[in-house]
Protein backbone atom coordinates (compact mmCIF):
# COMPACT_ATOMS: atom_id res chain seq x y z
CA UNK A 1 -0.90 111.67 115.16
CA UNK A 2 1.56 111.52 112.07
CA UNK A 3 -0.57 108.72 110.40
CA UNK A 4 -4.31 110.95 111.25
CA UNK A 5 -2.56 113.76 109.63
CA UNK A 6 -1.39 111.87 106.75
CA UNK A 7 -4.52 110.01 105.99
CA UNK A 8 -6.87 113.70 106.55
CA UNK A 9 -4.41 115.05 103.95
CA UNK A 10 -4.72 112.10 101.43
CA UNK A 11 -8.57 111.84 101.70
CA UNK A 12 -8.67 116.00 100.86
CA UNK A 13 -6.07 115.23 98.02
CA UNK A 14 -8.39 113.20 96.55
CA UNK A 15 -11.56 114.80 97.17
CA UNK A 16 -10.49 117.46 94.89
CA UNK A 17 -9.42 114.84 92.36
CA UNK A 18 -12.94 114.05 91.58
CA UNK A 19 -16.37 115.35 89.73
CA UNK A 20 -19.64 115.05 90.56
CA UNK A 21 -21.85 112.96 87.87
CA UNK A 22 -24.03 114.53 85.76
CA UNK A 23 -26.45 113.19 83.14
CA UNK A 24 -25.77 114.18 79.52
CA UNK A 25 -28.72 112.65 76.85
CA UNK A 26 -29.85 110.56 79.37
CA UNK A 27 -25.87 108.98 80.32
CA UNK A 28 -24.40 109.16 83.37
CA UNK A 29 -21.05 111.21 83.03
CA UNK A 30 -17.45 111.81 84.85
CA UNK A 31 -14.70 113.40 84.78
CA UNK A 32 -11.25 114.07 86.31
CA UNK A 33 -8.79 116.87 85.28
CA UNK A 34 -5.08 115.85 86.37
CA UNK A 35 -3.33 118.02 84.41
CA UNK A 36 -1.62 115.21 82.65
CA UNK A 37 -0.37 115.84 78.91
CA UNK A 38 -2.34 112.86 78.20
CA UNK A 39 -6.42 112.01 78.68
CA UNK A 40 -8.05 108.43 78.24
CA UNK A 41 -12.18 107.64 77.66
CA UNK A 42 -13.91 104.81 78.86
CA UNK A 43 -17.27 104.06 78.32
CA UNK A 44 -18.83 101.69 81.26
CA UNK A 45 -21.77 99.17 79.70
CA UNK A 46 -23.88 97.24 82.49
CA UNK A 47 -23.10 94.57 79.88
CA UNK A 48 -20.88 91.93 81.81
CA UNK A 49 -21.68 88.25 82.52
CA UNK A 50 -23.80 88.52 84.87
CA UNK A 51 -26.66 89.81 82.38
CA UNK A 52 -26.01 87.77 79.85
CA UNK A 53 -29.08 85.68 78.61
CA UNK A 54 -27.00 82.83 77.22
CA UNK A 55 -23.47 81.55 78.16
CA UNK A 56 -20.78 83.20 76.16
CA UNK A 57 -22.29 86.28 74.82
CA UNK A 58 -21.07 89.33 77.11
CA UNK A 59 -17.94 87.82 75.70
CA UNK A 60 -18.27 87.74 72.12
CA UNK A 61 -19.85 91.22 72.41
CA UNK A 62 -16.42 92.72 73.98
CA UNK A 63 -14.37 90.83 71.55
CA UNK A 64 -16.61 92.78 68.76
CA UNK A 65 -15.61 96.17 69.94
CA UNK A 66 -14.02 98.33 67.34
CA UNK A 67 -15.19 96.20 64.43
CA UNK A 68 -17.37 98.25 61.54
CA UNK A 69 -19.82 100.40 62.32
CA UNK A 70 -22.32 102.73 60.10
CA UNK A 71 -19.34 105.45 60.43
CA UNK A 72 -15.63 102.88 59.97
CA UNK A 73 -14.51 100.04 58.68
CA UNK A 74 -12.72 98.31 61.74
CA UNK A 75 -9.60 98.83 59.40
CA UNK A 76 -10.83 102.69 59.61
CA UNK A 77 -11.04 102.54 63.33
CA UNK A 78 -7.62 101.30 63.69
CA UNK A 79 -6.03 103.64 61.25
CA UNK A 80 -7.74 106.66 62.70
CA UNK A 81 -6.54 105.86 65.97
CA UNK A 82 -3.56 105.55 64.83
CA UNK A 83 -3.52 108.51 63.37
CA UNK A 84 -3.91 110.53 66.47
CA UNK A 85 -1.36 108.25 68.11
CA UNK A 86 -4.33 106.60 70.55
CA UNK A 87 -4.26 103.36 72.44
CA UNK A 88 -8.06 101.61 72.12
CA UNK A 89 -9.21 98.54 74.18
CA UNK A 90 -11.70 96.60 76.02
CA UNK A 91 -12.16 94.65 78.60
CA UNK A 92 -15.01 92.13 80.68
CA UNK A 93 -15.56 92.51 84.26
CA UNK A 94 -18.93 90.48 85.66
CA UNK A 95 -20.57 93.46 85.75
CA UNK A 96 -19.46 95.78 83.43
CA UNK A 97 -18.32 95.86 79.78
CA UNK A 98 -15.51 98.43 79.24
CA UNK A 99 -14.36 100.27 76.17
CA UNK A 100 -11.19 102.38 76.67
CA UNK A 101 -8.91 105.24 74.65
CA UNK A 102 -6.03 106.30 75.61
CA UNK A 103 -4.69 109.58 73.71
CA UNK A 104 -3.10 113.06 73.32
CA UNK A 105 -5.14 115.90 75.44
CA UNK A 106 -7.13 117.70 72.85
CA UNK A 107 -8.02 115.10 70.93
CA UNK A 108 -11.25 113.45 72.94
CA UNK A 109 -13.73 114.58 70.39
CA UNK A 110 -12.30 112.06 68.09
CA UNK A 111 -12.19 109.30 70.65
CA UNK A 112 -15.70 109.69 72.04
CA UNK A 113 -17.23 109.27 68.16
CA UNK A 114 -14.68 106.91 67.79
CA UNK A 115 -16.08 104.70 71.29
CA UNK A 116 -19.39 105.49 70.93
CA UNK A 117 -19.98 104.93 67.39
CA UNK A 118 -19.68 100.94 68.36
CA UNK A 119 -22.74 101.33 71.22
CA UNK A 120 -24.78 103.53 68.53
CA UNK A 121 -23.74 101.59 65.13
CA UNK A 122 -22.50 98.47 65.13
CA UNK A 123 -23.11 96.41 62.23
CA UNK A 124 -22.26 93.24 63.61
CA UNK A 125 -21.51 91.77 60.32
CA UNK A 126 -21.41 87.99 59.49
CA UNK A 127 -17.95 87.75 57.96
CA UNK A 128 -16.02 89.79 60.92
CA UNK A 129 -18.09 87.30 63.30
CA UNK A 130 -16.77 84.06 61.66
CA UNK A 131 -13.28 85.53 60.87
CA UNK A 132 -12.17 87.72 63.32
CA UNK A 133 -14.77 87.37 66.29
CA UNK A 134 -15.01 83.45 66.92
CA UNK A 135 -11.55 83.20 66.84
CA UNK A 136 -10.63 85.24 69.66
CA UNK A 137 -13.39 83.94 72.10
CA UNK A 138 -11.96 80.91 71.67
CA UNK A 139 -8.51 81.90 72.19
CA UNK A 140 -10.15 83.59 75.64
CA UNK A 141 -11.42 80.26 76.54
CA UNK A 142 -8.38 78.85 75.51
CA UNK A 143 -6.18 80.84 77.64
CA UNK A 144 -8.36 80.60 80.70
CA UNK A 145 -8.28 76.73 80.21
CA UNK A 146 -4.40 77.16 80.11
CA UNK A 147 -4.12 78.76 83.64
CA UNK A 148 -5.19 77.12 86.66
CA UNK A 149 -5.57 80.03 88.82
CA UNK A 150 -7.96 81.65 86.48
CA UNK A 151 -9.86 78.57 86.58
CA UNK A 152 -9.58 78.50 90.53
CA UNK A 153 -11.31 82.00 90.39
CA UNK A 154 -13.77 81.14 87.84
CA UNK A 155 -14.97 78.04 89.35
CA UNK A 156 -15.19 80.09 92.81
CA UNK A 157 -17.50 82.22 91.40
CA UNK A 158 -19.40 79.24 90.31
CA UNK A 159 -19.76 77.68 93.22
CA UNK A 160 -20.29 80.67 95.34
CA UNK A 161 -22.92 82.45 93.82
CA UNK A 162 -24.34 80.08 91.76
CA UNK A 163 -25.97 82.60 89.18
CA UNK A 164 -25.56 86.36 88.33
CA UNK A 165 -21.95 86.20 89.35
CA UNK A 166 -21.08 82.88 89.04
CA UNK A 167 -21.58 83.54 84.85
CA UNK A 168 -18.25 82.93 83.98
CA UNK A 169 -15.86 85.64 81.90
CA UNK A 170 -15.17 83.43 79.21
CA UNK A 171 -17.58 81.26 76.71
CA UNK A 172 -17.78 77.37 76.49
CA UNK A 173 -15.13 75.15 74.90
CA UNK A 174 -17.67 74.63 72.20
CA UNK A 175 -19.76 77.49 72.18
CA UNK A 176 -23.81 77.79 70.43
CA UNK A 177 -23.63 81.75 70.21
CA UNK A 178 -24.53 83.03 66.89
CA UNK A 179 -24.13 86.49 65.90
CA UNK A 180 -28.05 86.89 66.25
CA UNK A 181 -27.40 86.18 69.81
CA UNK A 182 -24.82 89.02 69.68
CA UNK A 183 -27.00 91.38 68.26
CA UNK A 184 -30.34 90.90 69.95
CA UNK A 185 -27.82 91.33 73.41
CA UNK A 186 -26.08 94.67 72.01
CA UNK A 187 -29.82 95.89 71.55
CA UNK A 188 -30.67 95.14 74.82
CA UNK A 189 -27.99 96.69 77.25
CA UNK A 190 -27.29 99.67 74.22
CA UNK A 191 -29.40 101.84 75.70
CA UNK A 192 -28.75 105.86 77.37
CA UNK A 193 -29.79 104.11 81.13
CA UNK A 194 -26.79 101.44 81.09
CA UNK A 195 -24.11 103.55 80.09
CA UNK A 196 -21.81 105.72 81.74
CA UNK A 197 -18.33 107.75 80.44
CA UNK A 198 -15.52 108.32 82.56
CA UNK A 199 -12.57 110.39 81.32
CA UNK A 200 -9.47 111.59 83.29
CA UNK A 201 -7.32 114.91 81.77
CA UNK A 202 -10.75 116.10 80.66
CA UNK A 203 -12.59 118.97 81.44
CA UNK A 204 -16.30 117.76 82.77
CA UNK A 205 -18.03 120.28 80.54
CA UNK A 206 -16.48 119.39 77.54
CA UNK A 207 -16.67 115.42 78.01
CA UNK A 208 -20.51 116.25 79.22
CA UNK A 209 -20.40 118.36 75.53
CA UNK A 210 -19.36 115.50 73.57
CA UNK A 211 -21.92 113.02 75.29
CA UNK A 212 -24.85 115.15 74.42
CA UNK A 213 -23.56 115.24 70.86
CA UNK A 214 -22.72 111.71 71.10
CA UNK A 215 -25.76 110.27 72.16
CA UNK A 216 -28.40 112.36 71.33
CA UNK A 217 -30.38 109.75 69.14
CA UNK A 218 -29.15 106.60 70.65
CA UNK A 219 -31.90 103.95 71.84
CA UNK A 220 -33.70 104.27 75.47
CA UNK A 221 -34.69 101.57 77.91
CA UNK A 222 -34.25 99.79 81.37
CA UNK A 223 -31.52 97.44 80.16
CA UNK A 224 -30.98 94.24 81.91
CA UNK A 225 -31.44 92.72 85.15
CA UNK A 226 -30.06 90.27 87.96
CA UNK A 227 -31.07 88.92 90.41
CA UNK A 228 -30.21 89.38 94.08
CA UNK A 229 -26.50 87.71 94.67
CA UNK A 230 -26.88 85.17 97.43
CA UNK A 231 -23.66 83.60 98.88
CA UNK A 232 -23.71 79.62 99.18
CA UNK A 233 -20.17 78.00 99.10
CA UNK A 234 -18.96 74.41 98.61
CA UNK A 235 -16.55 72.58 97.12
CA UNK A 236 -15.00 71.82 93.39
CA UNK A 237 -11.84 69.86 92.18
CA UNK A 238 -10.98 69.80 88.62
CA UNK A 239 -7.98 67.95 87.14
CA UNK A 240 -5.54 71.00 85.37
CA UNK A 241 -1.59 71.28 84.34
CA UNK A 242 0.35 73.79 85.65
CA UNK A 243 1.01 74.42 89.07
CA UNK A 244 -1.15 72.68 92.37
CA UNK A 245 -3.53 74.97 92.72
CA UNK A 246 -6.45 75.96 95.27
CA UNK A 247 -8.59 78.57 95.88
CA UNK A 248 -9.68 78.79 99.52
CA UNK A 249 -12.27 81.49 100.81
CA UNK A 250 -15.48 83.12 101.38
CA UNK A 251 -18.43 85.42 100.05
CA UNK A 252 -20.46 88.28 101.37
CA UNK A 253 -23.53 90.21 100.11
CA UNK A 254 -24.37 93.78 100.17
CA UNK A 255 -22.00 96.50 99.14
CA UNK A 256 -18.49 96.24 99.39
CA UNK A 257 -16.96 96.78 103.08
CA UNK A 258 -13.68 98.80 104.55
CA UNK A 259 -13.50 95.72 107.26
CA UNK A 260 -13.44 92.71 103.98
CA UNK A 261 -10.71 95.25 102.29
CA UNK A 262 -8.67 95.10 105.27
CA UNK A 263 -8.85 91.73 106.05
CA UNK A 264 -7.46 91.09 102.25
CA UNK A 265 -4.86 93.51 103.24
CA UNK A 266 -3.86 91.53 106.35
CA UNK A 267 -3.64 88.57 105.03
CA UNK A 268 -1.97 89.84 101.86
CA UNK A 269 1.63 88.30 101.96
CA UNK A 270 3.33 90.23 99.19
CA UNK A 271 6.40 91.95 101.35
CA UNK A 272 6.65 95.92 101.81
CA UNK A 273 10.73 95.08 101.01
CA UNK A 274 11.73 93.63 97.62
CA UNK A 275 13.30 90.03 98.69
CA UNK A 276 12.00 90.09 102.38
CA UNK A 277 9.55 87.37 103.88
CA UNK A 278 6.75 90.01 104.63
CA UNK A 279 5.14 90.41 108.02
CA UNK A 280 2.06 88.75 106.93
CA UNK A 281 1.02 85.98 109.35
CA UNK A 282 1.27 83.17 106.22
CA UNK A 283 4.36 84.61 104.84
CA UNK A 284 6.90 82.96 107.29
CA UNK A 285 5.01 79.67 107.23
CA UNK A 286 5.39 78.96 103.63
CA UNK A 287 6.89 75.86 102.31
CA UNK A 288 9.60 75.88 100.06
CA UNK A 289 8.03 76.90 96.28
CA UNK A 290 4.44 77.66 97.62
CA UNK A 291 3.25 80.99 97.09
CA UNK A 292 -0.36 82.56 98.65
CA UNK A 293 -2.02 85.72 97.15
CA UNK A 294 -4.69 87.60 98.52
CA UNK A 295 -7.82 87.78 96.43
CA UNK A 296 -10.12 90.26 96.85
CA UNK A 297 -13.04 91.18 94.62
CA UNK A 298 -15.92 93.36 95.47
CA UNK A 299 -19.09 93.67 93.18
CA UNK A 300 -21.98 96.56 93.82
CA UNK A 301 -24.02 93.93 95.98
CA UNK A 302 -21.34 90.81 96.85
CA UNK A 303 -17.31 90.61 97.55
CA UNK A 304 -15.40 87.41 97.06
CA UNK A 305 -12.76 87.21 99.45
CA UNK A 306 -9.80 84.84 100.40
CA UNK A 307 -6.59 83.35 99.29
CA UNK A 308 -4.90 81.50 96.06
CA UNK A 309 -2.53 79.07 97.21
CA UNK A 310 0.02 77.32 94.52
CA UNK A 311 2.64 75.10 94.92
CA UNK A 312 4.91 72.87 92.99
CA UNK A 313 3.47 69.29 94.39
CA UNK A 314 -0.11 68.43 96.26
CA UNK A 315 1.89 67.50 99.41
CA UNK A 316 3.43 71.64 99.46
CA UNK A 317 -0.35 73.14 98.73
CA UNK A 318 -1.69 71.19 101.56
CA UNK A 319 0.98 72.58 103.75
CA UNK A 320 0.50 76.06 102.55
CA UNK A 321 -3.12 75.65 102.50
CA UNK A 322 -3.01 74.93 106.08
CA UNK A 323 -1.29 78.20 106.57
CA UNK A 324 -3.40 80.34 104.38
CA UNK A 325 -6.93 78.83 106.92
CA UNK A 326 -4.66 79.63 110.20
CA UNK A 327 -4.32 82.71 109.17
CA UNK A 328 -8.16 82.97 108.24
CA UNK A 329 -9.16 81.62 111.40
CA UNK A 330 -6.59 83.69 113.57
CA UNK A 331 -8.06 86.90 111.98
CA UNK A 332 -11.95 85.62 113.25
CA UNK A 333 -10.36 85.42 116.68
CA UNK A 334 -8.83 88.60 117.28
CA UNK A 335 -5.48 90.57 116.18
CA UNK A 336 -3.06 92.22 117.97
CA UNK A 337 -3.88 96.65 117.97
CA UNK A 338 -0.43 96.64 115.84
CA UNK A 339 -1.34 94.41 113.15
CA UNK A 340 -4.47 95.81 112.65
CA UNK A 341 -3.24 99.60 112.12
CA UNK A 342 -0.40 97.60 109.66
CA UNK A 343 -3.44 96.18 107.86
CA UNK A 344 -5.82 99.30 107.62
CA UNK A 345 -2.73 101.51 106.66
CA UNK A 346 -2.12 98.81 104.18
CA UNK A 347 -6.08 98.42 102.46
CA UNK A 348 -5.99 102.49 102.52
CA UNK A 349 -2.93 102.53 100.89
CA UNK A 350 -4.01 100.44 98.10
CA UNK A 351 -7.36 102.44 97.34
CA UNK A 352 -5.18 105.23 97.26
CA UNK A 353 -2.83 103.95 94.94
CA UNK A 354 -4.98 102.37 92.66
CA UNK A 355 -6.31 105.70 91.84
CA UNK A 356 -3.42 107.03 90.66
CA UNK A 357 -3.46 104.68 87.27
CA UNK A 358 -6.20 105.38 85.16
CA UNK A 359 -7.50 101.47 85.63
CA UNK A 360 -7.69 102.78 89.48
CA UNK A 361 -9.77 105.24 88.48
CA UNK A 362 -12.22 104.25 86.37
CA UNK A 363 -12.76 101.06 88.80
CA UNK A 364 -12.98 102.79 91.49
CA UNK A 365 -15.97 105.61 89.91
CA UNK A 366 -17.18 102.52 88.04
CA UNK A 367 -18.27 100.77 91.30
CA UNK A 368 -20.48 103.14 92.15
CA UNK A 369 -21.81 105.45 89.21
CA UNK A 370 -25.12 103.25 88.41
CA UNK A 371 -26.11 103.38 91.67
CA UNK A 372 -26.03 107.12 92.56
CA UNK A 373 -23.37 106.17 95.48
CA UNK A 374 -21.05 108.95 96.19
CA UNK A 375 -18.00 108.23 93.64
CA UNK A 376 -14.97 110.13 95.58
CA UNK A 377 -12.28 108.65 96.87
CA UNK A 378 -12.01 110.85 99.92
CA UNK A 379 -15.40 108.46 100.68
CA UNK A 380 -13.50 105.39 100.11
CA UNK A 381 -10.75 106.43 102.32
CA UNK A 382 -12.44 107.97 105.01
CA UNK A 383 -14.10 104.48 105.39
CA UNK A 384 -10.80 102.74 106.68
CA UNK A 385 -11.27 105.37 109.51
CA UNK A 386 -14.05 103.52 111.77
CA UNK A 387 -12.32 100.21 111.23
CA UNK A 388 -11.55 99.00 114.87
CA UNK A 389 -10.50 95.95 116.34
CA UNK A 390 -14.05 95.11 116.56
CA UNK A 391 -15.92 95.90 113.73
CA UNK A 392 -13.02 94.29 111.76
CA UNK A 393 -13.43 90.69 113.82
CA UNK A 394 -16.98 90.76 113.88
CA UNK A 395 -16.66 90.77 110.00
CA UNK A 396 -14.28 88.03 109.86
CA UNK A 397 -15.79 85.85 112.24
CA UNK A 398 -19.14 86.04 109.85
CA UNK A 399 -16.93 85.00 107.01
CA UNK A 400 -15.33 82.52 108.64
CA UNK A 401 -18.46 80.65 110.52
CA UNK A 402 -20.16 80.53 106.88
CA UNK A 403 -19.63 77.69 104.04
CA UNK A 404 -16.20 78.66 102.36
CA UNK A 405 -15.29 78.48 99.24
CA UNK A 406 -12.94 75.91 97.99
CA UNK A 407 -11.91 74.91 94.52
CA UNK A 408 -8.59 72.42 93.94
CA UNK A 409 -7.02 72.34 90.30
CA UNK A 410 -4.79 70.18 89.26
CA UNK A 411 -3.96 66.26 90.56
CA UNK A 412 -7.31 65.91 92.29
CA UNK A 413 -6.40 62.16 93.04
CA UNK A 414 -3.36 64.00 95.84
CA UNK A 415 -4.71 67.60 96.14
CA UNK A 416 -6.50 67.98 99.90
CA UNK A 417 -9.84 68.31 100.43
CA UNK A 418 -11.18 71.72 102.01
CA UNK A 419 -11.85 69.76 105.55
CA UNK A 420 -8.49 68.07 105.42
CA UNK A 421 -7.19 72.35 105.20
CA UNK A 422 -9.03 72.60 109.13
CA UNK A 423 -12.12 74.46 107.02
């Protein structure tokens, strides 16, 4: 009764904690006023790697952001946001390109020229290409190359969807993009359609203000397209430094599900108690120096689910490993009433939470603004509600019976193969 009471009161919290989006010059717009001293902008581009035409390029176009446009220098940019004492940044998902403010309430009619200049001017010039642009998307690739579990994700994507999805984040080793590349893609997803603004500590008639200003002249069309995701599986090993390393798991299609969130929450081993083994059904199984996160990552029409297993020698990952599919397979079979309350309390709890960071929030309105979904939270929570010991093993059992999802990084000659796991 408690816990129903709890959950009605958190799902009316945060139905009043979002807008309804409207269309401003043609781009979709939302906003949510916290009352915080502070406000932050982001401007959502259906620019990530799944639309790019050529390998790399959704990249190099977020590592342009914030370089010279018909209205700033990029040295203008950066001195004029530091002016107002603002925070700029962006960031690559697979579906969406992100550019972010963060700043002093008051002062989002700076910030929204200052973000939207780049979609409506960017000069893409030769010399910031070759001397500041190249060099970080090859530090990105760099980095990635550097960290096995990164390349356990990256490589599950690969494998899993095969195309659309499976694009990866981060450009080749030796990349062929030229800045024409970059340009005729800006041009492409650029455009009123593919665009949406989220602000928090805004008012949603002054952000929908700004917008109209903002983009009254800027270029109309479709923008790009992908294909269908389809979910395959199979197998990868690639040799990698670093920690043993394997990604073990499965994919769905259609839109993201309560029952997939919860099952990521029940097999999540992170403990509620600092320094405490967890109740998690892996947790108390680990070997010495292995460690197993949950991995869950939803996408408007696919979710990649399962777990990241690391350990210090091939012999302790297939151990853990071994644990992490138990636990997969136990969850197909049935869980006890208790652990399944512990898990849906625990995948609410986490949408919840998430929204209270801005990331949480734009994420979370993100996921659903492009396709006229209903963006509230109080949606998202209410969700967890009809997850019952049914409906929740009737969706792991479908993961479970399909091809997983297995990628091993590191000493391929020792690391296990996915059927020597029990998968």
């Amino acid at each position: 009764m408690f816990a129903a009471r709890v959950s009605a009161r958190n799902v009316q919290r945060a139905a009043r904690s979002f807008a309804t989006v409207v269309e401003s010059s043609g781009v979709k717009v939302a906003a949510v006023e916290n009352g915080a001293p502070t406000s932050s902008l982001t401007v959502l581009v259906k620019a990530g790697s799944r639309y790019e035409p050529k390998e790399g390029v959704a990249n190099a176009l977020k590592n342009f952001a914030f370089k010279s446009t018909a209205k700033r220098t990029a040295l203008g940019t950066v001195r004029e946001s530091d002016l107002y004492g603002g925070v700029l940044s962006s960031s690559l998902g697979r579906e969406h390109l992100a550019l972010s403010a963060e700043f002093l309430k008051g002062d989002e009619d700076v910030f929204v020229d200052i973000l939207t200049s780049f979609i409506t001017s960017a000069k893409f010039t030769r010399h910031e290409f070759n001397e500041y642009v190249a060099p970080l998307i090859s530090n990105d690739t760099a980095a990635a190359a550097a960290n096995p579990a990164i390349q356990a994700i990256e490589l599950a994507h690969a494998i899993a969807f095969r195309q659309g999805l499976a694009s990866s984040l981060y450009a080749p080793a030796h990349p062929s993009i030229g800045l024409k590349d970059i340009q005729d893609y800006a041009a492409k997803v650029f455009t009123k359609e593919n665009i949406a603004v989220v602000g928090t500590g805004i008012e949603q008639s002054k952000l929908t203000e700004l917008v109209n200003k903002a983009f009254a002249n800027a270029a109309s069309s479709s923008g790009p397209t992908s294909s269908s995701t389809r979910y395959f599986g199979g197998e990868n090993r690639i040799e990698g430094t670093g920690p043993q390393t394997a990604f073990i798991g499965f994919g769905t299609t259609g839109a993201p599900s309560a029952e997939v969130a919860t099952l990521a929450a029940y097999l999540n081993p992170s403990p509620s108690v600092k320094w405490s083994k967890g109740t998690s059904p892996i947790a108390a199984a680990l070997p010495e120096g292995a460690s197993v996160q949950s991995v869950y990552l939803p996408y408007s029409d696919a979710s990649l689910v399962g777990l990241l297993v690391q350990a210090p020698t091939a012999a302790a990952l297939k151990e853990a490993g071994s644990v992490a599919v138990s636990a997969l397979k136990k969850a197909a079979s049935g869980i006890s009433q208790e652990e399944l309350a512990s898990a849906v309390a625990r995948a609410r709890f986490a949408a919840a939470s998430a929204a209270d960071a801005r990331a949480g929030v734009v994420e979370a309105i993100g996921a659903k603004i492009f396709s006229g979904s209903e963006i509230s939270l109080a949606s998202t929570l209410s969700a967890f509600d009809a997850v019952d010991a049914s409906a929740f093993s009737k969706a792991a059992a479908e993961l479970v019976k399909a091809k997983p999802t297995y990628v091993a990084v590191g000493d391929i000659v020792s690391l296990p193969y996915a059927d020597e796991l029990g998968l």
